[in-house]
PDB file of N, CA and C in Angstrom:
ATOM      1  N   UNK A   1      -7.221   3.443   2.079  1.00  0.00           N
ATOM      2  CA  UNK A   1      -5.782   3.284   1.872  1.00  0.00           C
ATOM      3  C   UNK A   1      -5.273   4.420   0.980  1.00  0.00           C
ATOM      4  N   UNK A   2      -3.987   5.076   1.662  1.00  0.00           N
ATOM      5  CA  UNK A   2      -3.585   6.051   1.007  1.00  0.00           C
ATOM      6  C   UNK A   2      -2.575   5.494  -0.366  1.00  0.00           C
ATOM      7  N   UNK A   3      -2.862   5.801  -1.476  1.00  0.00           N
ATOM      8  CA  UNK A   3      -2.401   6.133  -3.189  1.00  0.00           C
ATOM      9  C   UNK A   3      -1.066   6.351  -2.775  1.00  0.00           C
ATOM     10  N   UNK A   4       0.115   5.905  -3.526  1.00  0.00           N
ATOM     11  CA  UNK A   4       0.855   6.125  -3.413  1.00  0.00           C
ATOM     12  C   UNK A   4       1.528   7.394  -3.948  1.00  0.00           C
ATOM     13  N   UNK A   5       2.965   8.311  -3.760  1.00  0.00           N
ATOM     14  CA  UNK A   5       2.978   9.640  -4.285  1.00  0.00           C
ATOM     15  C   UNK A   5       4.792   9.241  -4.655  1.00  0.00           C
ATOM     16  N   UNK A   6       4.757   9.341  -6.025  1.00  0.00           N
ATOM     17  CA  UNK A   6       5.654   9.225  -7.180  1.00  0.00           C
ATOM     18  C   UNK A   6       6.450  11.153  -6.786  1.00  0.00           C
ATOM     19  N   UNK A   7       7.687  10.983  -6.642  1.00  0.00           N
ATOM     20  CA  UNK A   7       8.415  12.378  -6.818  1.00  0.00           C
ATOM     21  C   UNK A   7       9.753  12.169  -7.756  1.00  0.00           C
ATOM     22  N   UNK A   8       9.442  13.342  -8.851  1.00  0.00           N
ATOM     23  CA  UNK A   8      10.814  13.233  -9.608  1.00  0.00           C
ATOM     24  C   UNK A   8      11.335  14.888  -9.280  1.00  0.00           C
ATOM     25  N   UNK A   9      12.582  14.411  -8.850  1.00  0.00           N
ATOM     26  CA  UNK A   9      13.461  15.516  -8.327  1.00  0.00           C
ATOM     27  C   UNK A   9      14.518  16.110  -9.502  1.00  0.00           C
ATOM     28  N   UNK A  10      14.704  16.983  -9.998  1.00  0.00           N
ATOM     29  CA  UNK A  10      15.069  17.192 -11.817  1.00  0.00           C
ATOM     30  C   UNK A  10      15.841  18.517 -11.541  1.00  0.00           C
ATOM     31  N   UNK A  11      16.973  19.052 -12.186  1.00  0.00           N
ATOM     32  CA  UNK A  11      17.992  19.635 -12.409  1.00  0.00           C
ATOM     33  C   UNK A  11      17.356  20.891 -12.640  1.00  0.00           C
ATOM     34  N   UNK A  12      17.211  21.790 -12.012  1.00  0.00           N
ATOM     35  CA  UNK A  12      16.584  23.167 -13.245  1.00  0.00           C
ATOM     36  C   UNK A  12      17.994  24.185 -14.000  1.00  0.00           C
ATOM     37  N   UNK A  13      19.097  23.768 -12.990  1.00  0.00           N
ATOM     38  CA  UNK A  13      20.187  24.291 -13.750  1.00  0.00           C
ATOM     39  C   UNK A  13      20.572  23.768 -14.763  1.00  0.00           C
ATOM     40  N   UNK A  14      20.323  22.552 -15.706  1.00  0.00           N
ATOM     41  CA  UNK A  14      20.346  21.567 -16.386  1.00  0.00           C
ATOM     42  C   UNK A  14      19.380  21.740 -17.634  1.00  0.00           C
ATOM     43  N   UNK A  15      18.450  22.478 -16.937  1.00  0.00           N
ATOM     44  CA  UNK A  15      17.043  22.520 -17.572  1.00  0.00           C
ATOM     45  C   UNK A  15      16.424  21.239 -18.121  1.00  0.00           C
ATOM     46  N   UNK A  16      16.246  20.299 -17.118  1.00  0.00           N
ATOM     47  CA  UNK A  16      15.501  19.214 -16.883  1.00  0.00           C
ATOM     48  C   UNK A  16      13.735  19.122 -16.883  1.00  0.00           C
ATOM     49  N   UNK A  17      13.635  20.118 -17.122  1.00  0.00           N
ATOM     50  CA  UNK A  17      12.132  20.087 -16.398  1.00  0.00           C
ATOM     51  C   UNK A  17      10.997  19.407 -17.397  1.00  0.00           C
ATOM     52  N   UNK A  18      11.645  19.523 -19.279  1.00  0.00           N
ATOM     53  CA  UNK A  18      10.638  18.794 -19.940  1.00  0.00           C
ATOM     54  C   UNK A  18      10.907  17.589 -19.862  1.00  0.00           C
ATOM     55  N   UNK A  19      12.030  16.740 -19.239  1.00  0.00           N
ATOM     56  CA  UNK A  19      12.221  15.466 -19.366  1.00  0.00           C
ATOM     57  C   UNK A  19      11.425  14.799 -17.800  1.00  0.00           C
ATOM     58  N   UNK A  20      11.692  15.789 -17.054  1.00  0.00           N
ATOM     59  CA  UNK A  20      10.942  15.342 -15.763  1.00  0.00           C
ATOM     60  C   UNK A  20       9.506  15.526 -16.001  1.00  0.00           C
ATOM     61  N   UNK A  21       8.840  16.161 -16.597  1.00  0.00           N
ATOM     62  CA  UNK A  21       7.012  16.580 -17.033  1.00  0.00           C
ATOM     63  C   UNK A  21       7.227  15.438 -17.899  1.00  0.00           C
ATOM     64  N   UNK A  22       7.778  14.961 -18.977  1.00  0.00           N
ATOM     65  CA  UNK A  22       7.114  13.415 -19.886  1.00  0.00           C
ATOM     66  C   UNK A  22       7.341  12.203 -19.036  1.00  0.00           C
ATOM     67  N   UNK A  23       8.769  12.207 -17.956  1.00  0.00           N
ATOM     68  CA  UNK A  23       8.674  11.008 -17.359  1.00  0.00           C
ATOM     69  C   UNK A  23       6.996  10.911 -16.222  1.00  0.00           C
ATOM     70  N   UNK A  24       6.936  12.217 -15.352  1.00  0.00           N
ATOM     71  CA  UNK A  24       5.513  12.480 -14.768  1.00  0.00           C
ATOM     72  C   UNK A  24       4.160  11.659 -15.700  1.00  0.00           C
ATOM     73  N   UNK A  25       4.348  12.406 -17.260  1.00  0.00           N
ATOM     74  CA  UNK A  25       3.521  12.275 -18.069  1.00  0.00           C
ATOM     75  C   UNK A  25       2.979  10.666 -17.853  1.00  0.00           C
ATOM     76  N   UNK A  26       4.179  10.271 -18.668  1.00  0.00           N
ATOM     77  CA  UNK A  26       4.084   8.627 -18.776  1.00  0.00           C
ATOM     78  C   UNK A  26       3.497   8.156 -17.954  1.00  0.00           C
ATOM     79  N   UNK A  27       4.042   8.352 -16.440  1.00  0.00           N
ATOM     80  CA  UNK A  27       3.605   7.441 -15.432  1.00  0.00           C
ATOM     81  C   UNK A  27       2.007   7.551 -14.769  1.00  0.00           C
ATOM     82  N   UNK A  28       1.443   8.985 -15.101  1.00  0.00           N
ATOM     83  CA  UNK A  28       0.309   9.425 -15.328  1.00  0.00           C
ATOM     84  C   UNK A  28      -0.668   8.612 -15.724  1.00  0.00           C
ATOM     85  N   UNK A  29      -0.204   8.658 -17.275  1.00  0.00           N
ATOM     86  CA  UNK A  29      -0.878   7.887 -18.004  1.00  0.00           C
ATOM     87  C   UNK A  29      -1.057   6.146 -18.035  1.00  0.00           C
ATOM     88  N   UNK A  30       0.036   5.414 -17.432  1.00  0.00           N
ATOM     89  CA  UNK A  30      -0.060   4.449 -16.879  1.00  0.00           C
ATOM     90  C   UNK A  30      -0.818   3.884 -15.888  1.00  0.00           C
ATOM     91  N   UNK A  31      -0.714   4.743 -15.071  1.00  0.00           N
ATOM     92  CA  UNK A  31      -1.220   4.656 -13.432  1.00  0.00           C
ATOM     93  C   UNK A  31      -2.142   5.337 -12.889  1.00  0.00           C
ATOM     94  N   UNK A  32      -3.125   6.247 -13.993  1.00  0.00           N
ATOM     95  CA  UNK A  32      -3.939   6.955 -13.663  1.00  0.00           C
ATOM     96  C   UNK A  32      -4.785   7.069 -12.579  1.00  0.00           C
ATOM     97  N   UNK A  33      -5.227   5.941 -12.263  1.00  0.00           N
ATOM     98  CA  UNK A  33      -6.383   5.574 -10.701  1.00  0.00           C
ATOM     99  C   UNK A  33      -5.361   5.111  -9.590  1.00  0.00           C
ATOM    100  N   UNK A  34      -4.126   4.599 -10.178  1.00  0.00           N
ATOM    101  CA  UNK A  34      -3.166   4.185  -8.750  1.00  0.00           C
ATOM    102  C   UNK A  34      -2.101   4.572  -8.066  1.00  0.00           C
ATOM    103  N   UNK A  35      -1.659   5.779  -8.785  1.00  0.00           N
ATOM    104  CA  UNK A  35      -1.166   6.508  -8.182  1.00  0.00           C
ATOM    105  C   UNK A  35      -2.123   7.905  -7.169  1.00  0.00           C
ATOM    106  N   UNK A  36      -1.331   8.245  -6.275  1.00  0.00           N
ATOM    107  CA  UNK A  36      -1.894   9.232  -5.630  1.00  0.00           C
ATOM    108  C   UNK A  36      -1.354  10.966  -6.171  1.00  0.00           C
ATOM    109  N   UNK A  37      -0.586  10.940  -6.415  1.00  0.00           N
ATOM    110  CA  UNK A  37       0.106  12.236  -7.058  1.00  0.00           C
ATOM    111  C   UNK A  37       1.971  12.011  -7.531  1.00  0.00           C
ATOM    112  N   UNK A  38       2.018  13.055  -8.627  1.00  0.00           N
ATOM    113  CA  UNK A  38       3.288  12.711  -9.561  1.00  0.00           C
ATOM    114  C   UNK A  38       4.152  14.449  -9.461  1.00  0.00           C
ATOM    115  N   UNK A  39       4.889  14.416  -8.106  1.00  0.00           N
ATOM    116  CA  UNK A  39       5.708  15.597  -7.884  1.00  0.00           C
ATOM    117  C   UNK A  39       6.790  15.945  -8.630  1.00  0.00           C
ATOM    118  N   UNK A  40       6.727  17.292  -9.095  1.00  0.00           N
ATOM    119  CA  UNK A  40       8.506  17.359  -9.519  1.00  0.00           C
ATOM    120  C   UNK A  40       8.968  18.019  -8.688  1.00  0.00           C
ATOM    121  N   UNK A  41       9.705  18.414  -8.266  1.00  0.00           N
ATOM    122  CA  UNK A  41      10.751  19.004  -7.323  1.00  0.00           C
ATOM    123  C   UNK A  41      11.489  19.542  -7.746  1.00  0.00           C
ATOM    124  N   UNK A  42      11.702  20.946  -7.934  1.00  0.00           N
ATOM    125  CA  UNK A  42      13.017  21.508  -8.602  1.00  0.00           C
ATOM    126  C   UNK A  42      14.547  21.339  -7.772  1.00  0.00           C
ATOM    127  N   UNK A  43      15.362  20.777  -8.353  1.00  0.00           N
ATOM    128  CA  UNK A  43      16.282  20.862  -7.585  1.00  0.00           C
ATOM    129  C   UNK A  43      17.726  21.113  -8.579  1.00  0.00           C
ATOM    130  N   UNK A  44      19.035  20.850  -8.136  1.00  0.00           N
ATOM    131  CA  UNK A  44      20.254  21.866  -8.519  1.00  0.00           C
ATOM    132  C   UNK A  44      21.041  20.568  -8.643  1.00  0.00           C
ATOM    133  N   UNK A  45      22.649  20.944  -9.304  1.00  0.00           N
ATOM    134  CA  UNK A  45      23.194  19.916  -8.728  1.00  0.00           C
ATOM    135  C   UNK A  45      23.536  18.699  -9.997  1.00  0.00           C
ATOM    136  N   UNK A  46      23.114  18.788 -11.295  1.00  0.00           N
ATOM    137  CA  UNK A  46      22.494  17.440 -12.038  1.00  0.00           C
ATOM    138  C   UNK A  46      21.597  16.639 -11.483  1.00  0.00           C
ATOM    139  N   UNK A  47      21.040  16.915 -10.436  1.00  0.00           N
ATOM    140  CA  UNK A  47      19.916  15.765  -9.821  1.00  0.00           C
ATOM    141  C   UNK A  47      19.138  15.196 -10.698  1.00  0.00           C
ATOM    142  N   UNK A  48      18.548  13.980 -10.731  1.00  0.00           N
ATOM    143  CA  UNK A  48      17.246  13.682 -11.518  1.00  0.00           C
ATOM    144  C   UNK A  48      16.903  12.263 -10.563  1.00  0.00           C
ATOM    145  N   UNK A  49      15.965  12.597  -9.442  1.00  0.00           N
ATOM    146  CA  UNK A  49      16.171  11.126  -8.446  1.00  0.00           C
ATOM    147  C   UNK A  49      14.673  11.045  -8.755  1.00  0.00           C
ATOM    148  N   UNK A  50      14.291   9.559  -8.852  1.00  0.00           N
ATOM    149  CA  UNK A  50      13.143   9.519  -8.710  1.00  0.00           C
ATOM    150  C   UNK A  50      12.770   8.876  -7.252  1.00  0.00           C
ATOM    151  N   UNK A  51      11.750   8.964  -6.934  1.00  0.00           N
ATOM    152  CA  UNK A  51      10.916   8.054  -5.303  1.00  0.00           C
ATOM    153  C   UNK A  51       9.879   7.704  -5.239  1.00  0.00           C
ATOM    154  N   UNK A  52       9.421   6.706  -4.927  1.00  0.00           N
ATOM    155  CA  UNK A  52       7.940   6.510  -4.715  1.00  0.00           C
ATOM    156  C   UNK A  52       7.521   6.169  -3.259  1.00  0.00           C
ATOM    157  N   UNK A  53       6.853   7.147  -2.801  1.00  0.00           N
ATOM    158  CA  UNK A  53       6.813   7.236  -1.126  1.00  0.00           C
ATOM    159  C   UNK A  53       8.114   6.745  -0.482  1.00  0.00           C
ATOM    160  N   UNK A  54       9.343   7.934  -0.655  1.00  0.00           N
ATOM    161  CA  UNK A  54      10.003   8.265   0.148  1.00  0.00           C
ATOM    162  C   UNK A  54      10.836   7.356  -0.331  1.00  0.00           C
ATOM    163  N   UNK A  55      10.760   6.347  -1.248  1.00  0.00           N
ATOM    164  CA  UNK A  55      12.070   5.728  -1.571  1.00  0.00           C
ATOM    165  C   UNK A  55      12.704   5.471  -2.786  1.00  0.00           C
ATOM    166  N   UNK A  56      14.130   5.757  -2.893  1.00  0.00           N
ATOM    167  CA  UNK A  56      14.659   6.549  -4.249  1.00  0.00           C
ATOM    168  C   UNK A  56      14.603   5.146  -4.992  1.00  0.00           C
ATOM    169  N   UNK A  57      13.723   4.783  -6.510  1.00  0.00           N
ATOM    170  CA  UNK A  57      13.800   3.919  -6.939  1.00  0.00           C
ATOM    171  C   UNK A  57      14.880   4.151  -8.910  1.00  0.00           C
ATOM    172  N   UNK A  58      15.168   5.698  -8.659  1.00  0.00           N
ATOM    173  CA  UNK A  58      16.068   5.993  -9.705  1.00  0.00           C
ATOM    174  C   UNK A  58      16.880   7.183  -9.127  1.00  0.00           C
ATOM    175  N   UNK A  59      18.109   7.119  -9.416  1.00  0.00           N
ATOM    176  CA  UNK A  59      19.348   8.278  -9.647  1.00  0.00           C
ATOM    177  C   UNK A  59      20.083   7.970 -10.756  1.00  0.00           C
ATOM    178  N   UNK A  60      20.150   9.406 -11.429  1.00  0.00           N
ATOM    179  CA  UNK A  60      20.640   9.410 -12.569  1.00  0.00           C
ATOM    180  C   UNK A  60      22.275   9.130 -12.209  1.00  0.00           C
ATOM    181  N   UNK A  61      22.591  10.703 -11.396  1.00  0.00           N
ATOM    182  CA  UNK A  61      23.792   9.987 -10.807  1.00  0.00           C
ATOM    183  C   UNK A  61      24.380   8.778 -10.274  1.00  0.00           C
ATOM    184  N   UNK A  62      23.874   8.159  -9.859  1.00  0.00           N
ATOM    185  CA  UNK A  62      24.681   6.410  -9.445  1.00  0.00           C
ATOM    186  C   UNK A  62      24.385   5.524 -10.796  1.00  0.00           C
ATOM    187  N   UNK A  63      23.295   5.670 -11.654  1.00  0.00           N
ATOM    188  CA  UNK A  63      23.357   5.055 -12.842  1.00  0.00           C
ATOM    189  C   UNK A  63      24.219   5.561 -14.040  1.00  0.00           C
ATOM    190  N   UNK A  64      24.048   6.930 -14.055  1.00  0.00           N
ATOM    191  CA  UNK A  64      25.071   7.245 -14.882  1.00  0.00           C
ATOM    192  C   UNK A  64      24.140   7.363 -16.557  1.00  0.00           C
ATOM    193  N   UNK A  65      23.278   7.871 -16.382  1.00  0.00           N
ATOM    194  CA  UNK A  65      22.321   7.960 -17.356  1.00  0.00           C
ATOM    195  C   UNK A  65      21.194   8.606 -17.141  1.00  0.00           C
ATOM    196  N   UNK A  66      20.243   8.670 -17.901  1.00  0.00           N
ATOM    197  CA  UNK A  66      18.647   9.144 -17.438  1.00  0.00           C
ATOM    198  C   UNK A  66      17.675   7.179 -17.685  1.00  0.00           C
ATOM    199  N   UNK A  67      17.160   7.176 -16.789  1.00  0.00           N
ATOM    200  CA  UNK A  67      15.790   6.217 -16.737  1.00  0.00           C
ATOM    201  C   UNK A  67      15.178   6.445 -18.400  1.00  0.00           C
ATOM    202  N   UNK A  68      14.626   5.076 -18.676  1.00  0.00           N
ATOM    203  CA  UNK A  68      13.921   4.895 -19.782  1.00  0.00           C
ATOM    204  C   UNK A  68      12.547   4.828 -19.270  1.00  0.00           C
ATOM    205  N   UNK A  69      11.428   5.319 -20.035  1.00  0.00           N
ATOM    206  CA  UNK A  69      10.296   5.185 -19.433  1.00  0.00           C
ATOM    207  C   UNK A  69       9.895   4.165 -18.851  1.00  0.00           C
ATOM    208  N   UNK A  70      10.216   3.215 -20.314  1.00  0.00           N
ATOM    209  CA  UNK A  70       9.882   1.662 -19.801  1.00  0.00           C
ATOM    210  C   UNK A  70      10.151   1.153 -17.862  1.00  0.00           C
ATOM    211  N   UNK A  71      11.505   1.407 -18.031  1.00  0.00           N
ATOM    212  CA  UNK A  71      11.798   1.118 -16.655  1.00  0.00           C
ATOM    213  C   UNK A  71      11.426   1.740 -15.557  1.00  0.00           C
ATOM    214  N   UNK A  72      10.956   2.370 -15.870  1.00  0.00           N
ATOM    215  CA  UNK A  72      10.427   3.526 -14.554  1.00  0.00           C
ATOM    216  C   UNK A  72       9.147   3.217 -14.462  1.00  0.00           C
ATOM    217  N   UNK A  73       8.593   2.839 -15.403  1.00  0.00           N
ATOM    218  CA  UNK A  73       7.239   2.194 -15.008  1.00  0.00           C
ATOM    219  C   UNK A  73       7.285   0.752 -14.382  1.00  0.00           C
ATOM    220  N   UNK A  74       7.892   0.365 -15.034  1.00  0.00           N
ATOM    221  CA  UNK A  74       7.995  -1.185 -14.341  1.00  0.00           C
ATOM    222  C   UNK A  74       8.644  -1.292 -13.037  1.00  0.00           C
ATOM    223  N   UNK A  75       9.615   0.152 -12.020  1.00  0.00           N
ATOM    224  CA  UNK A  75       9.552   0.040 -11.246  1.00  0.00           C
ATOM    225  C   UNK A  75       8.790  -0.130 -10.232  1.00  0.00           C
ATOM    226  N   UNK A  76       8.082   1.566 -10.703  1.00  0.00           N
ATOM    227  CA  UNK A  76       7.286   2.115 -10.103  1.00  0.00           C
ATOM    228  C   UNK A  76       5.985   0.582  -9.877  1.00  0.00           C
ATOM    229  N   UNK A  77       5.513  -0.091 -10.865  1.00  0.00           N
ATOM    230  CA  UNK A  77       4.513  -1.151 -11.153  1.00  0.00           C
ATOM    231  C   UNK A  77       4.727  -2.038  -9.881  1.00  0.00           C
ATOM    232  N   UNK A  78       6.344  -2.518  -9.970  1.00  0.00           N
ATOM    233  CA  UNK A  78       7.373  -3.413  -8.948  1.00  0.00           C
ATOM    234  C   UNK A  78       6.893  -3.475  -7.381  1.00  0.00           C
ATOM    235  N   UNK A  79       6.490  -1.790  -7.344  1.00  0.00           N
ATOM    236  CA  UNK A  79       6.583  -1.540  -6.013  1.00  0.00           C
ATOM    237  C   UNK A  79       4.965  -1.343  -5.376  1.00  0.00           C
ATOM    238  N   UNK A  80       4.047  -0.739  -6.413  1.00  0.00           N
ATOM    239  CA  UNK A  80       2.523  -0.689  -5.704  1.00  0.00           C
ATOM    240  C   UNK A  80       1.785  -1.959  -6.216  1.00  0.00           C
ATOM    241  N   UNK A  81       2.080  -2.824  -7.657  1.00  0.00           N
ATOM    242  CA  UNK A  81       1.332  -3.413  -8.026  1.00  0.00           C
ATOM    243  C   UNK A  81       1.898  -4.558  -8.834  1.00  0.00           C
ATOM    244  N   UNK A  82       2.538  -5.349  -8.263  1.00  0.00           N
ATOM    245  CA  UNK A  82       3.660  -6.491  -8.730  1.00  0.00           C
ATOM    246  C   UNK A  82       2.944  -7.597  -9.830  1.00  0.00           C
ATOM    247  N   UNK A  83       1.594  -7.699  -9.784  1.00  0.00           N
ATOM    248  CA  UNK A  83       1.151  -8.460 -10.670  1.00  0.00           C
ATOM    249  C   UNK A  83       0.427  -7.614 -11.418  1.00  0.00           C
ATOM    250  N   UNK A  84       0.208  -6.533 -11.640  1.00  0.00           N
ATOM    251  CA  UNK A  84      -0.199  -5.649 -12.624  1.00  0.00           C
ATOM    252  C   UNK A  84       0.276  -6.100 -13.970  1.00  0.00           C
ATOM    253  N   UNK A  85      -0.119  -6.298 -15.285  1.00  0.00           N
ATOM    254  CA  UNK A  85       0.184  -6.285 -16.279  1.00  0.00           C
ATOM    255  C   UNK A  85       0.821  -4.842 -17.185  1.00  0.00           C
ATOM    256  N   UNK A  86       1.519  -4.671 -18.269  1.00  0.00           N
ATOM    257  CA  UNK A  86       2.306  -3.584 -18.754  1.00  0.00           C
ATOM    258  C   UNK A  86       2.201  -3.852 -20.375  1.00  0.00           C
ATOM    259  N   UNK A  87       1.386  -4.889 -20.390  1.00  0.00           N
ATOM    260  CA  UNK A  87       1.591  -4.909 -21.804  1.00  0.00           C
ATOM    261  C   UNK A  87       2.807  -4.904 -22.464  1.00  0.00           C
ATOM    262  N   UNK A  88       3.654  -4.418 -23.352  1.00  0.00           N
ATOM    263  CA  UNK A  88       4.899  -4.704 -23.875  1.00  0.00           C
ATOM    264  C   UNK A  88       5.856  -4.276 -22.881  1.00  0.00           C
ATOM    265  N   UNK A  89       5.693  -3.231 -21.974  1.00  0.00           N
ATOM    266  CA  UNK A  89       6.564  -3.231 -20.769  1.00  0.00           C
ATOM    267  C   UNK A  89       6.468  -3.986 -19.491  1.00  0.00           C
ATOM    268  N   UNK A  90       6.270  -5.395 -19.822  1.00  0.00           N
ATOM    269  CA  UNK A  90       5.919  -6.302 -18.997  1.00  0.00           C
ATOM    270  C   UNK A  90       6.691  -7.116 -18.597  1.00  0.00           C
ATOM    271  N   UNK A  91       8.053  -6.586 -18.259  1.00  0.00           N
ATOM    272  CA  UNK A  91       8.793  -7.717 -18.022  1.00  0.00           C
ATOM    273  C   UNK A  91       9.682  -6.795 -16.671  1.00  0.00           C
ATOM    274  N   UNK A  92       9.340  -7.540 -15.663  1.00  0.00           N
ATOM    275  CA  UNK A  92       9.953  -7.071 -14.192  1.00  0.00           C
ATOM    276  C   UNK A  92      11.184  -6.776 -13.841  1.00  0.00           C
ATOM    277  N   UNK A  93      11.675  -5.662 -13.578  1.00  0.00           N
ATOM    278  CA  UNK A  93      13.457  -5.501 -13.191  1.00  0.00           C
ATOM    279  C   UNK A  93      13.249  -5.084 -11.465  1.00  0.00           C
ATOM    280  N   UNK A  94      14.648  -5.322 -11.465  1.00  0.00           N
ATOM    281  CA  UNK A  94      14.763  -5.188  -9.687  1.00  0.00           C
ATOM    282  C   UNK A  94      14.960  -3.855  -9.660  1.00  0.00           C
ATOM    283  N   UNK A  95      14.957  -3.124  -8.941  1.00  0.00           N
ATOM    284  CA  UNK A  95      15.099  -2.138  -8.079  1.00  0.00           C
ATOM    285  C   UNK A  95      16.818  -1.740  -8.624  1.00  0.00           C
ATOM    286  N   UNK A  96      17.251  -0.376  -9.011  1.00  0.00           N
ATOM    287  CA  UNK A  96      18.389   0.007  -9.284  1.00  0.00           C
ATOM    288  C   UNK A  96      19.439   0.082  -8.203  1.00  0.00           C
ATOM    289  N   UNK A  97      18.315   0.335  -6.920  1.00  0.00           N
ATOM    290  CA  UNK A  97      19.381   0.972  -5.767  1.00  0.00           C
ATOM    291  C   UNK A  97      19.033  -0.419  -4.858  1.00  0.00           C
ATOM    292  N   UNK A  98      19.888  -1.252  -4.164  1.00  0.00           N
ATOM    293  CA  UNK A  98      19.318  -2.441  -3.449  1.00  0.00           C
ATOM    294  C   UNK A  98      20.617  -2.545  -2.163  1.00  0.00           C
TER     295      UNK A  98
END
């Protein structure tokens, strides 16, 4: 079974790129054996979308903010591994975009 593949798509006109490498970081370090790979994508625009196999589970634009780690893990968790534990980030949110 193919690992799932996490992409954060990040502003370089913005100069996004260390906030997109610690959100990568984090989720890294979370998900070390269960994820399959943690893309950034340079892109333009204010972008900062996140996806996990192909589906956008953060935009900064429609939220109107940047993602907290917390939540981005517990998406990301939401979607490959729903009974996974998080320790203090253990408490389940829905999906931003539905």
């Amino acid at each position: 079974m193919q690992k799932p593949i996490v992409e954060i798509e990040f502003c370089t006109q913005c100069r996004w790129l260390l906030r997109a490498a610690w959100l990568a970081q984090e989720l890294l370090t979370t998900f070390e054996s269960d994820l399959g790979s943690v893309n950034l994508i340079p892109g333009t625009g204010g972008v900062l979308d996140v996806r996990c196999d192909g589906q956008l589970i953060f935009s900064r634009k429609a939220a109107g903010r940047f993602p907290e780690s917390k939540e981005l893990k517990q998406m990301v968790r939401d979607l490959i591994d729903p009974d996974r534990p998080l320790g203090h980030s253990d408490t389940a949110v829905k999906p931003m975009l539905e």
